[in-house]
PDB file of N, CA and C in Angstrom:
ATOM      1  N   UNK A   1      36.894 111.016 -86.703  1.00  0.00           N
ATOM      2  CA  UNK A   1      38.097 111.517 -86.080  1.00  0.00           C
ATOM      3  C   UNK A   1      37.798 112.877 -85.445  1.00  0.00           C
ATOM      4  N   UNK A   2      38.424 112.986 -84.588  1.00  0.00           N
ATOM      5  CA  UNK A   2      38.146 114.064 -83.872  1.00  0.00           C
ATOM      6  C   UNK A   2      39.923 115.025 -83.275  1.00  0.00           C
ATOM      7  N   UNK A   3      39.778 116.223 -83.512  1.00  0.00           N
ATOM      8  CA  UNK A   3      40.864 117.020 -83.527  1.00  0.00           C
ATOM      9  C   UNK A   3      40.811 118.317 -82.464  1.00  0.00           C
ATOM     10  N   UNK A   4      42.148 118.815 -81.404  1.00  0.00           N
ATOM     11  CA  UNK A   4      42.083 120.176 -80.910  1.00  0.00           C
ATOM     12  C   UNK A   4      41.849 120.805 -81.653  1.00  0.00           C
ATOM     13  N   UNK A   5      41.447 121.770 -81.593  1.00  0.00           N
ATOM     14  CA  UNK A   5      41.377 123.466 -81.782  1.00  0.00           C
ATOM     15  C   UNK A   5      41.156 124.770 -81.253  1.00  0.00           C
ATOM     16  N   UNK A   6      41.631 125.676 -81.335  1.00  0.00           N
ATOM     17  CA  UNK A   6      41.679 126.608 -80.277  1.00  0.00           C
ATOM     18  C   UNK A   6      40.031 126.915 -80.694  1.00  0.00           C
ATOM     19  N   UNK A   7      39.623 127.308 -79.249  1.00  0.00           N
ATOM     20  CA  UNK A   7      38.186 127.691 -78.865  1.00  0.00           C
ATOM     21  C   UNK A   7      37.992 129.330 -78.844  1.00  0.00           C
ATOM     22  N   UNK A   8      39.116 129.413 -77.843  1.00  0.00           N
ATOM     23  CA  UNK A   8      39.317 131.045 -77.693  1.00  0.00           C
ATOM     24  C   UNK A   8      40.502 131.682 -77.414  1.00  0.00           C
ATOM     25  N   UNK A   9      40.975 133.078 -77.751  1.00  0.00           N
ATOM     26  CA  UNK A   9      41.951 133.395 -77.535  1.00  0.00           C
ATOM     27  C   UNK A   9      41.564 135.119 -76.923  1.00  0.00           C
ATOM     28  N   UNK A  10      42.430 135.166 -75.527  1.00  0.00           N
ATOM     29  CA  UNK A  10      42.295 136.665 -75.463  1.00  0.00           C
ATOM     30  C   UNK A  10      44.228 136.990 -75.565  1.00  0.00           C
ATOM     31  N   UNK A  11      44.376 138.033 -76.066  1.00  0.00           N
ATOM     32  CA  UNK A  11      45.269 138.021 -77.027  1.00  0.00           C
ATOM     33  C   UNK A  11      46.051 139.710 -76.381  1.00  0.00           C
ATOM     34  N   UNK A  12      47.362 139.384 -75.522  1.00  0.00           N
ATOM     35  CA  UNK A  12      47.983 140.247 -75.055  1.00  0.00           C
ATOM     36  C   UNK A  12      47.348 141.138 -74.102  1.00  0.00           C
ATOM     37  N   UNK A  13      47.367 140.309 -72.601  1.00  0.00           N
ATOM     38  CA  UNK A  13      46.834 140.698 -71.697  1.00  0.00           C
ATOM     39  C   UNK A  13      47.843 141.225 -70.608  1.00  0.00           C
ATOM     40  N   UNK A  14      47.910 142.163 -69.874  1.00  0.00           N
ATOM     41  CA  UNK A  14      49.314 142.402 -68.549  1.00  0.00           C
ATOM     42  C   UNK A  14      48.676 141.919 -67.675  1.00  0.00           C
ATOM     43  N   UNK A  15      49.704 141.010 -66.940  1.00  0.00           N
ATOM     44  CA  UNK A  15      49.668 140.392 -65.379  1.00  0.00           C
ATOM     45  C   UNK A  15      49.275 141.457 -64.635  1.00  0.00           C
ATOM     46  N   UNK A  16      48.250 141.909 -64.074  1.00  0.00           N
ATOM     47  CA  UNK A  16      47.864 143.177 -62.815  1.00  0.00           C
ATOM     48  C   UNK A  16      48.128 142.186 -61.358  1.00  0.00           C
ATOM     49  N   UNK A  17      48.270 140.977 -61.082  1.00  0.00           N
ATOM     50  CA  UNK A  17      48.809 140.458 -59.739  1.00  0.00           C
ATOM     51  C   UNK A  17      48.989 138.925 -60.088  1.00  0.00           C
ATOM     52  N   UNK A  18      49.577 139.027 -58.990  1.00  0.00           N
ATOM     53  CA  UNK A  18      50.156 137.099 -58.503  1.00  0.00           C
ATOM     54  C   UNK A  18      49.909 136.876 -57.377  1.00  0.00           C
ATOM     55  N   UNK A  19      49.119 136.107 -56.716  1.00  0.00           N
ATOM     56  CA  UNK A  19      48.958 135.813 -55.489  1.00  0.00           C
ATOM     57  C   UNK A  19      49.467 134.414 -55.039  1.00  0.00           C
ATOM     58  N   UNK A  20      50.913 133.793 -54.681  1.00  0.00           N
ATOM     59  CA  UNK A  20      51.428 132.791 -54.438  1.00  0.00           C
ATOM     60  C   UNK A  20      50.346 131.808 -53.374  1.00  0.00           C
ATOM     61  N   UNK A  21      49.565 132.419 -52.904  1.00  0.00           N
ATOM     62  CA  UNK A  21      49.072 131.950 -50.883  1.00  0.00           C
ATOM     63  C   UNK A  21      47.459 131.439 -51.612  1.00  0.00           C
ATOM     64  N   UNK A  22      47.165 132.024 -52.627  1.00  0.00           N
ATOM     65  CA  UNK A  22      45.671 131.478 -53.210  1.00  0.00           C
ATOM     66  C   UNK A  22      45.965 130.168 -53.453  1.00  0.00           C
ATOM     67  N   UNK A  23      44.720 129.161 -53.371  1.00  0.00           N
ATOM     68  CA  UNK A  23      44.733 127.722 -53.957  1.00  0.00           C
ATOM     69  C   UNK A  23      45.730 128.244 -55.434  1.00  0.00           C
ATOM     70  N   UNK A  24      45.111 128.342 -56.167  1.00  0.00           N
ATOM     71  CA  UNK A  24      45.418 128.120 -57.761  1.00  0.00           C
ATOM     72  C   UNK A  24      44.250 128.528 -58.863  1.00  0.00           C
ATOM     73  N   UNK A  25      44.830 128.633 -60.243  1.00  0.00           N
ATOM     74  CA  UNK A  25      43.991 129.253 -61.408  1.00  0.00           C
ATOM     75  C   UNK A  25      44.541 130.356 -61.297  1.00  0.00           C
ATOM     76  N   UNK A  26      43.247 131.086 -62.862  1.00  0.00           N
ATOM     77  CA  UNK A  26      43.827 132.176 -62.995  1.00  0.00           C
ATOM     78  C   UNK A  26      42.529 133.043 -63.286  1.00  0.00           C
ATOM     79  N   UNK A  27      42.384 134.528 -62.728  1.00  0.00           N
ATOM     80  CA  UNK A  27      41.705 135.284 -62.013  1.00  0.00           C
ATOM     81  C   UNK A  27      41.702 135.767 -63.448  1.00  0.00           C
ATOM     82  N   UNK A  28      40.194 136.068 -64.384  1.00  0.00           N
ATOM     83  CA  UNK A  28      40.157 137.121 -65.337  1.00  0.00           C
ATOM     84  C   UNK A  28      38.995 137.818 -65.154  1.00  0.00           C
ATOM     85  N   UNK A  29      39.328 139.241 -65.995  1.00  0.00           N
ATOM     86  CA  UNK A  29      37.747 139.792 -65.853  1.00  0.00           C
ATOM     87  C   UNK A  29      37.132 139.123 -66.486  1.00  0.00           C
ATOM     88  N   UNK A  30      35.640 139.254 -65.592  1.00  0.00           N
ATOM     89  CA  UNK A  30      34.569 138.426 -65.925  1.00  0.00           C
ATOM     90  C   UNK A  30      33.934 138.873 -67.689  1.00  0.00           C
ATOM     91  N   UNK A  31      34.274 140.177 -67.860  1.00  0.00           N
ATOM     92  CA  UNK A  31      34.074 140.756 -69.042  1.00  0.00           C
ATOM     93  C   UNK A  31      34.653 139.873 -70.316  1.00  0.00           C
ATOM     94  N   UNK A  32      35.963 139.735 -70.331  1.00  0.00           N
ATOM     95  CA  UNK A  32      37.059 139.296 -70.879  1.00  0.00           C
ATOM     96  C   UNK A  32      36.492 137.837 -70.949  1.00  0.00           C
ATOM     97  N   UNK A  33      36.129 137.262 -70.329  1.00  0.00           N
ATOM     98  CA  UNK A  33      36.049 135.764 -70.050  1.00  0.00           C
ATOM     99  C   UNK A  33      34.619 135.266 -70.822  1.00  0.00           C
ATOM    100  N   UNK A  34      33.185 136.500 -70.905  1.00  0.00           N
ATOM    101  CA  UNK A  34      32.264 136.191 -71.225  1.00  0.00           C
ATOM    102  C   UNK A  34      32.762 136.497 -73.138  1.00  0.00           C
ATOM    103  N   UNK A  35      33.531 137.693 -73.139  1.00  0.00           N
ATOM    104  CA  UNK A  35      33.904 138.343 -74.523  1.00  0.00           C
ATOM    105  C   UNK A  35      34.584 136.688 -75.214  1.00  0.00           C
ATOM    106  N   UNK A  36      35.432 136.062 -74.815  1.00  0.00           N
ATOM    107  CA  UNK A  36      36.305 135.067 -75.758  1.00  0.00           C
ATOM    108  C   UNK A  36      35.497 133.590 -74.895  1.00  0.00           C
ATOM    109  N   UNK A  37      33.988 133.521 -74.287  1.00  0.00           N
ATOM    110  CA  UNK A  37      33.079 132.594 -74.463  1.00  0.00           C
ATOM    111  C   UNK A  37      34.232 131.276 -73.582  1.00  0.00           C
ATOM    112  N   UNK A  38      34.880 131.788 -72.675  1.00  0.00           N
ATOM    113  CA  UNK A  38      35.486 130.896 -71.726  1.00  0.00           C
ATOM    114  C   UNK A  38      34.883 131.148 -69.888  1.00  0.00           C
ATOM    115  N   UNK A  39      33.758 129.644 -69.377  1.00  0.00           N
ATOM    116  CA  UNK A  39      33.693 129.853 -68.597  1.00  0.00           C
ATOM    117  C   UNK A  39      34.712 129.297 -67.147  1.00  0.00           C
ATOM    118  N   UNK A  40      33.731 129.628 -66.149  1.00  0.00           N
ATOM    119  CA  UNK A  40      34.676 128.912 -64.616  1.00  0.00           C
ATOM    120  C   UNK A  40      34.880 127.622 -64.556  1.00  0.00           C
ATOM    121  N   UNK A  41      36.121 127.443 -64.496  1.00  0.00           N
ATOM    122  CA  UNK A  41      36.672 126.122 -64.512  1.00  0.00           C
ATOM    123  C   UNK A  41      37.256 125.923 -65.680  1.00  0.00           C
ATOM    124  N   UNK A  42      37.030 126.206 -66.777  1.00  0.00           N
ATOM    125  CA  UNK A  42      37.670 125.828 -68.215  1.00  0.00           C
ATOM    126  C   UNK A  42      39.506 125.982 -67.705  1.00  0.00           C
ATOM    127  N   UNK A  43      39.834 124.930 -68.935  1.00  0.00           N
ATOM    128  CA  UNK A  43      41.123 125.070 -68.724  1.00  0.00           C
ATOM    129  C   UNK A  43      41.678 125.773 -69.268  1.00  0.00           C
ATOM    130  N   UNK A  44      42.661 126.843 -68.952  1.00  0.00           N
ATOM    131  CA  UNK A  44      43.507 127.840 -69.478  1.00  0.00           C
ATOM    132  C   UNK A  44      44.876 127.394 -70.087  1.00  0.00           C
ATOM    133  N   UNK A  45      45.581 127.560 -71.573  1.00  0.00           N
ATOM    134  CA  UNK A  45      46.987 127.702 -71.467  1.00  0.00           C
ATOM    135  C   UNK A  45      47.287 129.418 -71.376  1.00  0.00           C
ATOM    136  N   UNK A  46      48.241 129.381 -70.572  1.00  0.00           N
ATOM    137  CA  UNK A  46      49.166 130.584 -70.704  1.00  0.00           C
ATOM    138  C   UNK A  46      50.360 130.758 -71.316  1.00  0.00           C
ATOM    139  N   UNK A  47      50.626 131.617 -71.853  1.00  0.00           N
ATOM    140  CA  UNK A  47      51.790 132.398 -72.600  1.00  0.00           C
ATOM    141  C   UNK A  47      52.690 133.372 -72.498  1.00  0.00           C
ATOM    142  N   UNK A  48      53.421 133.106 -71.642  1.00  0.00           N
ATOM    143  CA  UNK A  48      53.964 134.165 -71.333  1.00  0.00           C
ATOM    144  C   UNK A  48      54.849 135.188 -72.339  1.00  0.00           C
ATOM    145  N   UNK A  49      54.420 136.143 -72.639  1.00  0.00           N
ATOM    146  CA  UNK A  49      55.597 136.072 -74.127  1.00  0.00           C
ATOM    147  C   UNK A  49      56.603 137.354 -72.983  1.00  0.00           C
ATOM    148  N   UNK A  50      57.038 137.625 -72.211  1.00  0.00           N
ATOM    149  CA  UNK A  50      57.727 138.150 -71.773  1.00  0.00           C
ATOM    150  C   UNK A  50      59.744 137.055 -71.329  1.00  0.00           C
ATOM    151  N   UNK A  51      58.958 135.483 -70.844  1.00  0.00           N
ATOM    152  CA  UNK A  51      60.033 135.160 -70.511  1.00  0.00           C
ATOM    153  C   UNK A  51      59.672 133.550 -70.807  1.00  0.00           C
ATOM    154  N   UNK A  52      58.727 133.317 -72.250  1.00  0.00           N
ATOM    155  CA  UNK A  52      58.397 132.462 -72.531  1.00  0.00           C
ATOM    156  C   UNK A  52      57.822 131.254 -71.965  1.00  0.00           C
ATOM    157  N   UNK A  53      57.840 131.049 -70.588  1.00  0.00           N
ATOM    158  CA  UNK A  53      56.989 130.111 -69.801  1.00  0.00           C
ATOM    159  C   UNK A  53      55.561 130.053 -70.785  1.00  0.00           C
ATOM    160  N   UNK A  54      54.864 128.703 -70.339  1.00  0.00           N
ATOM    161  CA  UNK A  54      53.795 128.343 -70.960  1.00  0.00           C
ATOM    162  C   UNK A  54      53.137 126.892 -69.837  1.00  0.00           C
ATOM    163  N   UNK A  55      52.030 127.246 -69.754  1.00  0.00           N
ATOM    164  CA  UNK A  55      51.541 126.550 -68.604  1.00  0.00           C
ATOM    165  C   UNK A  55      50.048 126.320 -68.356  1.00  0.00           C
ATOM    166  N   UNK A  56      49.358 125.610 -67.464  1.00  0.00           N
ATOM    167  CA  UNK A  56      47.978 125.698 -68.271  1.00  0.00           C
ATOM    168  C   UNK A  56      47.269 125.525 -66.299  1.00  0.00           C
ATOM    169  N   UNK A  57      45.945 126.049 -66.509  1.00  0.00           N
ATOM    170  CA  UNK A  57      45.370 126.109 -65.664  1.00  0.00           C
ATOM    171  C   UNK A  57      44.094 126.146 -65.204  1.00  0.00           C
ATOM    172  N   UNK A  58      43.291 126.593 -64.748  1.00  0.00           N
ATOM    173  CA  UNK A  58      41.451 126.616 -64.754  1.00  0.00           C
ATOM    174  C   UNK A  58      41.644 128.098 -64.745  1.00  0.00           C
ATOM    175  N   UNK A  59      40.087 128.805 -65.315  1.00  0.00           N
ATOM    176  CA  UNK A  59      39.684 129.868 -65.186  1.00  0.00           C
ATOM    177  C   UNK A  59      39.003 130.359 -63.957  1.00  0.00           C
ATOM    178  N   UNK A  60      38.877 131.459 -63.228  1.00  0.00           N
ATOM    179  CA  UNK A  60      37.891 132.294 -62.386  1.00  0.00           C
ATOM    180  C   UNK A  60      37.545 133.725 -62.503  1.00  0.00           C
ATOM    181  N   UNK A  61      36.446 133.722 -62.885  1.00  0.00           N
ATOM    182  CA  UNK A  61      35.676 135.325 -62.744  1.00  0.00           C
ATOM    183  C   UNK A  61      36.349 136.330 -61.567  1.00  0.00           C
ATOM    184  N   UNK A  62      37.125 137.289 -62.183  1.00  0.00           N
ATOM    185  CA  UNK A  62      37.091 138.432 -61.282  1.00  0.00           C
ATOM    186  C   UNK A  62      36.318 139.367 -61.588  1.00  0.00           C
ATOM    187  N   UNK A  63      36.173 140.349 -61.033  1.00  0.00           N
ATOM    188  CA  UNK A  63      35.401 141.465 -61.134  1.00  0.00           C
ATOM    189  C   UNK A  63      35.305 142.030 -62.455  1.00  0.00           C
ATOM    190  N   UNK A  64      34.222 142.373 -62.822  1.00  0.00           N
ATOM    191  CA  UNK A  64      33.884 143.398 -64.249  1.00  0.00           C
ATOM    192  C   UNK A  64      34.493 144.634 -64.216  1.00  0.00           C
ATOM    193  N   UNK A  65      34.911 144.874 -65.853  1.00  0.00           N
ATOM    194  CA  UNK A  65      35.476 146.171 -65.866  1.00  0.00           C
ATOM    195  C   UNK A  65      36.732 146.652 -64.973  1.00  0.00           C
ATOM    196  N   UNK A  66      37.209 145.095 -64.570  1.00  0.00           N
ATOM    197  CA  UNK A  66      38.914 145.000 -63.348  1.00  0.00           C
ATOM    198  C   UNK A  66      39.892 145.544 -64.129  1.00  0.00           C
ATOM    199  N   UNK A  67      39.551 144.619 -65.370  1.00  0.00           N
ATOM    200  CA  UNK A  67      40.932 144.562 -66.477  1.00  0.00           C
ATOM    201  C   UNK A  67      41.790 143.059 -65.497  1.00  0.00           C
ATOM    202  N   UNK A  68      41.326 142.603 -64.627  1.00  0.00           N
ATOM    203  CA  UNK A  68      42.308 141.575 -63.775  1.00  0.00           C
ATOM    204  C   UNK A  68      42.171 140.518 -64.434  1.00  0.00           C
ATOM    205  N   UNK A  69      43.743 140.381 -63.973  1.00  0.00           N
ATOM    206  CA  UNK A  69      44.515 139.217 -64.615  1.00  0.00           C
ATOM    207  C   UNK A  69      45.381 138.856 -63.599  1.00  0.00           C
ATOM    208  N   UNK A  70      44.995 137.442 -62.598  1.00  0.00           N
ATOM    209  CA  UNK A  70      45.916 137.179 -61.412  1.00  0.00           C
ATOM    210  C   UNK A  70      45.867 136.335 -61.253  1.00  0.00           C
ATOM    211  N   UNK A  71      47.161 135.579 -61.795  1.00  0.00           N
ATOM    212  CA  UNK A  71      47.652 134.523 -61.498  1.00  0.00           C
ATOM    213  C   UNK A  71      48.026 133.680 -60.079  1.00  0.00           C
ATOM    214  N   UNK A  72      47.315 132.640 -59.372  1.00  0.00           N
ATOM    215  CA  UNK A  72      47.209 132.402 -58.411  1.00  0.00           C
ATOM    216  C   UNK A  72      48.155 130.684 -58.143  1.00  0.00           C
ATOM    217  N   UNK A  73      48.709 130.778 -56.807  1.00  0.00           N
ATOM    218  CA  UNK A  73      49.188 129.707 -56.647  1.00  0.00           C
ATOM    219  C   UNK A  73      50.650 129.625 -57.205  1.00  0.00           C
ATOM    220  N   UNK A  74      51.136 128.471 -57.629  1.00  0.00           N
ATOM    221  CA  UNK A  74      52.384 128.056 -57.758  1.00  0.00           C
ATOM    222  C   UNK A  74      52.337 128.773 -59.200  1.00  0.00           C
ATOM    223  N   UNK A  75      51.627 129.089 -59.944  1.00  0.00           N
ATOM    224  CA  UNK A  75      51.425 129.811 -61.258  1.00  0.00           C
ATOM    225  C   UNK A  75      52.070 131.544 -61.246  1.00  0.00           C
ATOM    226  N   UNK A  76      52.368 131.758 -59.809  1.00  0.00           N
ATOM    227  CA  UNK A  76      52.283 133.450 -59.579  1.00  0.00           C
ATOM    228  C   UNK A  76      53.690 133.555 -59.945  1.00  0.00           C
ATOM    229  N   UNK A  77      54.619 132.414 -59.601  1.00  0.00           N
ATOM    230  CA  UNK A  77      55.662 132.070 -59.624  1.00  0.00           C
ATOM    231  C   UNK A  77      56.582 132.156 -60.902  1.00  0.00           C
ATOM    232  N   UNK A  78      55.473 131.901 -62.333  1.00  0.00           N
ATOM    233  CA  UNK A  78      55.843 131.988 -63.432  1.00  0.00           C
ATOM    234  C   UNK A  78      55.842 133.465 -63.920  1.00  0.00           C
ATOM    235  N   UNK A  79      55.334 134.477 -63.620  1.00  0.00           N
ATOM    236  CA  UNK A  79      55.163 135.576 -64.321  1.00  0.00           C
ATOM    237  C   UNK A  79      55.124 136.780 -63.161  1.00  0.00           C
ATOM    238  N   UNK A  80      55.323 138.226 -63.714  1.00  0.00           N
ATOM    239  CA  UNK A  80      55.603 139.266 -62.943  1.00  0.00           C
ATOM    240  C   UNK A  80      54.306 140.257 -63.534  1.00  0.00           C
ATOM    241  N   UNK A  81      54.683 140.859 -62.185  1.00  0.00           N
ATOM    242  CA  UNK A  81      53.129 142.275 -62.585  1.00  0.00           C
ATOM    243  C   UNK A  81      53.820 142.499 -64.138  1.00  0.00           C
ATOM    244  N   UNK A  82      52.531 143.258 -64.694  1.00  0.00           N
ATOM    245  CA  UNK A  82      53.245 143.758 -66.169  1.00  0.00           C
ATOM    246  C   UNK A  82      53.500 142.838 -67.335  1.00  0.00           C
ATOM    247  N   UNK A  83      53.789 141.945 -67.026  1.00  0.00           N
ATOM    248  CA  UNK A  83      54.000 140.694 -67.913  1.00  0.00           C
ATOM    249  C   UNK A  83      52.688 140.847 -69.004  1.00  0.00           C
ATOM    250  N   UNK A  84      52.946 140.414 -70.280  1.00  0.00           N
ATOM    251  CA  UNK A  84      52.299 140.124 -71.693  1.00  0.00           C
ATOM    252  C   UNK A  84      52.042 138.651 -71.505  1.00  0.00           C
ATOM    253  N   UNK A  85      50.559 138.352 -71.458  1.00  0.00           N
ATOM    254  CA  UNK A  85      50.106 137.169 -71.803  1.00  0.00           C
ATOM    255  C   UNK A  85      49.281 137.109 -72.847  1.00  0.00           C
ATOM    256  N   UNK A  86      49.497 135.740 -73.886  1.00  0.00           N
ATOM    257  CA  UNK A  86      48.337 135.366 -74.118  1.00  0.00           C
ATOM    258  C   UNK A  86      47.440 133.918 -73.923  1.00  0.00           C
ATOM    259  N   UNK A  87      46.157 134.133 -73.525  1.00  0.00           N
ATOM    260  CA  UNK A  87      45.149 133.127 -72.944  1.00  0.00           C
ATOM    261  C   UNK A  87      44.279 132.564 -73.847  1.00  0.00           C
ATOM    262  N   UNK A  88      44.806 130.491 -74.350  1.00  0.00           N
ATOM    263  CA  UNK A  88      44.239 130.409 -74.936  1.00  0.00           C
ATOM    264  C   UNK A  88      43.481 129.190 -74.245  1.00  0.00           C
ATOM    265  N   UNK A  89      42.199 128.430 -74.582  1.00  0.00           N
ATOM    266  CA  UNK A  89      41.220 127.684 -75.056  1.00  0.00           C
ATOM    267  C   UNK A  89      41.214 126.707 -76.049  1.00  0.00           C
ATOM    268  N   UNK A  90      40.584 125.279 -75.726  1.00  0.00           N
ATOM    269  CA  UNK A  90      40.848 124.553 -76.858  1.00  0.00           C
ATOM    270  C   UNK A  90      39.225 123.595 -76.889  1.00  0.00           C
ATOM    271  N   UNK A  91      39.307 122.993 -77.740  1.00  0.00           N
ATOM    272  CA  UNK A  91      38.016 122.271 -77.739  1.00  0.00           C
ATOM    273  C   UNK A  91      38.113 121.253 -78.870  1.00  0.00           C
ATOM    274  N   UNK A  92      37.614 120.102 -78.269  1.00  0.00           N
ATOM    275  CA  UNK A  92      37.588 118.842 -79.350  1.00  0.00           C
ATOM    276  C   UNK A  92      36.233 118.762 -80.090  1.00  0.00           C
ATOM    277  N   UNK A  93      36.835 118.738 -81.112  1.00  0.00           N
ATOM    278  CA  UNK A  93      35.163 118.337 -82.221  1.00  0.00           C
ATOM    279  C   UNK A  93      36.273 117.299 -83.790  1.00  0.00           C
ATOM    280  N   UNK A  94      35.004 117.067 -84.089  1.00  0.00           N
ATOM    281  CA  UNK A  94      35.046 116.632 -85.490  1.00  0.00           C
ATOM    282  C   UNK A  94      35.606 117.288 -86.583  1.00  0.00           C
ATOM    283  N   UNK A  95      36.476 116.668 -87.466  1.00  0.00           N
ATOM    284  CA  UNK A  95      37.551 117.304 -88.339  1.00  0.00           C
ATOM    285  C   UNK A  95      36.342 118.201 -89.325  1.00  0.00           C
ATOM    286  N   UNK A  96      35.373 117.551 -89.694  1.00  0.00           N
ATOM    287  CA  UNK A  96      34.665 118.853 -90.865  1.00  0.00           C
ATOM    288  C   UNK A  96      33.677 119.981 -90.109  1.00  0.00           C
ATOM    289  N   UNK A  97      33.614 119.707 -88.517  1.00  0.00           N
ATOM    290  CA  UNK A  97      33.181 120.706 -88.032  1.00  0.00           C
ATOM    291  C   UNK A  97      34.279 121.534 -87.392  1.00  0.00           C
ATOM    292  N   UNK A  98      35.326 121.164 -87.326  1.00  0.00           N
ATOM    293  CA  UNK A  98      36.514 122.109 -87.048  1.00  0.00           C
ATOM    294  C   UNK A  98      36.958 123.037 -88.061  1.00  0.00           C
ATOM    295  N   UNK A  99      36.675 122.422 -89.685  1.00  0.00           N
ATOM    296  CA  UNK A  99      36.971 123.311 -90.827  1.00  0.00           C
ATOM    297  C   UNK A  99      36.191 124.625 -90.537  1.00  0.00           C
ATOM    298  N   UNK A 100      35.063 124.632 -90.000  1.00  0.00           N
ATOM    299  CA  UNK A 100      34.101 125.495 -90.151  1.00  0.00           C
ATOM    300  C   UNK A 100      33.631 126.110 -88.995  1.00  0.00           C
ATOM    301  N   UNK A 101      34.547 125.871 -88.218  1.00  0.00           N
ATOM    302  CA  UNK A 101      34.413 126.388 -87.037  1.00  0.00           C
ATOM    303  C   UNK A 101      35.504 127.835 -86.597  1.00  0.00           C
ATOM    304  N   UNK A 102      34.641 129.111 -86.171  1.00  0.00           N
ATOM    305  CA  UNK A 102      35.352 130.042 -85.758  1.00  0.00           C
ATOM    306  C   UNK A 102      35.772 130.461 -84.585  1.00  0.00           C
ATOM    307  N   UNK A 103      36.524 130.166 -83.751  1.00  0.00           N
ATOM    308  CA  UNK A 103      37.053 130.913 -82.838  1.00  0.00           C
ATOM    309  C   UNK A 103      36.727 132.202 -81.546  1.00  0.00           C
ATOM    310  N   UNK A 104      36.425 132.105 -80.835  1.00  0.00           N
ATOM    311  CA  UNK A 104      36.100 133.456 -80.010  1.00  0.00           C
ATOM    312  C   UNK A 104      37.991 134.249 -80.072  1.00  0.00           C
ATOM    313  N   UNK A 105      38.136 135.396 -80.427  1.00  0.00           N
ATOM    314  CA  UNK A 105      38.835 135.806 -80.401  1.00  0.00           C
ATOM    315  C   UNK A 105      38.867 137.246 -79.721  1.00  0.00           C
ATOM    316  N   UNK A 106      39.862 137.529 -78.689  1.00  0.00           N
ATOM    317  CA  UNK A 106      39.318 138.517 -77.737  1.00  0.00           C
ATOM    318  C   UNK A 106      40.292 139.671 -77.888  1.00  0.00           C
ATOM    319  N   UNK A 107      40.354 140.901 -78.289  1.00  0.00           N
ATOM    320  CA  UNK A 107      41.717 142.188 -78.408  1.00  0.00           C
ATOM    321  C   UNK A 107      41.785 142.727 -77.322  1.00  0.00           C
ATOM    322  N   UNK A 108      41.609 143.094 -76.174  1.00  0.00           N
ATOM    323  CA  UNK A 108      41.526 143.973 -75.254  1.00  0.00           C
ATOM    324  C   UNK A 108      42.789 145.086 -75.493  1.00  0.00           C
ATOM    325  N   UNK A 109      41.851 146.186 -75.072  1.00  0.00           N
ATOM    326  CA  UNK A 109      42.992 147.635 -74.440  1.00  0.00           C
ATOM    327  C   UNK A 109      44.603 146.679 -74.275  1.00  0.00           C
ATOM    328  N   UNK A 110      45.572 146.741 -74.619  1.00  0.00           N
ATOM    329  CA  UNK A 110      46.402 146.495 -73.926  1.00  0.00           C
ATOM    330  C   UNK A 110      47.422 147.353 -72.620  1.00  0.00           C
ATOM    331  N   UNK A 111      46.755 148.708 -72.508  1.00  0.00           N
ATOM    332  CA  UNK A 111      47.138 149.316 -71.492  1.00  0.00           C
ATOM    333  C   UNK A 111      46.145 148.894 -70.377  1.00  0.00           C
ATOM    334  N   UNK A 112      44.908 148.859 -70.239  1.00  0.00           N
ATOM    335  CA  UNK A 112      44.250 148.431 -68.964  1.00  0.00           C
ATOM    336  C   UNK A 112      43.543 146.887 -69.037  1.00  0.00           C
ATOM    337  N   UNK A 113      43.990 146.193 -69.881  1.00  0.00           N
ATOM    338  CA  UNK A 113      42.936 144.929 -70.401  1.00  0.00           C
ATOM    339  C   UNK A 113      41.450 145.168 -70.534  1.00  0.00           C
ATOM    340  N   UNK A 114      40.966 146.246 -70.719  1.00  0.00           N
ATOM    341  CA  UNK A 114      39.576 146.672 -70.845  1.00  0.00           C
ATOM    342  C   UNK A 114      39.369 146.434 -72.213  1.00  0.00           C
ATOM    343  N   UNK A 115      38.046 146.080 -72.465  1.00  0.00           N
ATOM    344  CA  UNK A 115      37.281 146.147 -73.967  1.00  0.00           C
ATOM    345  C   UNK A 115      37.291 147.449 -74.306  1.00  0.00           C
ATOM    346  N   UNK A 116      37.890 147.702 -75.231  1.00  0.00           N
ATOM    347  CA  UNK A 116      37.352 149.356 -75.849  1.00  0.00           C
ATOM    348  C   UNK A 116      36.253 149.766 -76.880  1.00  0.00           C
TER     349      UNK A 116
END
């Protein structure tokens, strides 16, 4: 048998843009993205804990040391600059390797989304 589990979590991030006119996904620092072991293309859920939306999407590398977080496409739509997210990751495995399995878990600055 085989079960979800969260893979990774970066954990209370602020929206720094929305770009409605981009294809789609969602823009993180590349920092952030290597820190909670989520690469390009992986699928994202989002969290909005500001106005509770929840929604899911692919990842893309923005710039190092951005702190960016930009939600692109019909996604920009769900959330405002400033907005509190959290970005999680999931991954299927086997129930006794899921017991024993830990998590990438990511804290960032929550004033600039930077690693401190």
């Amino acid at each position: 048998m085989q079960i979800e589990v969260v893979k990774s979590k970066i954990h209370r991030v602020k929206v720094t843009g929305a770009d409605l006119n981009y294809i789609g996904s969602i823009t993180i620092d590349e920092d952030l993205m290597d820190a909670a072991n989520i690469i390009q293309g992986e699928k994202v859920q989002i969290v909005n804990n500001n106005n509770g939306e929840r929604l899911e999407t692919y990842a893309i590398p923005g710039p190092r040391k951005s702190g960016e977080i930009t939600l692109n496409g019909a996604a920009a739509r769900k959330v405002a600059k400033g907005d509190v997210l959290i970005l999680i990751t999931y991954a299927r495995m086997d129930i006794e390797a899921a017991k024993k399995f830990n998590p990438w878990l990511v804290f960032p600055n929550e004033e600039n989304n930077l690693l401190t």
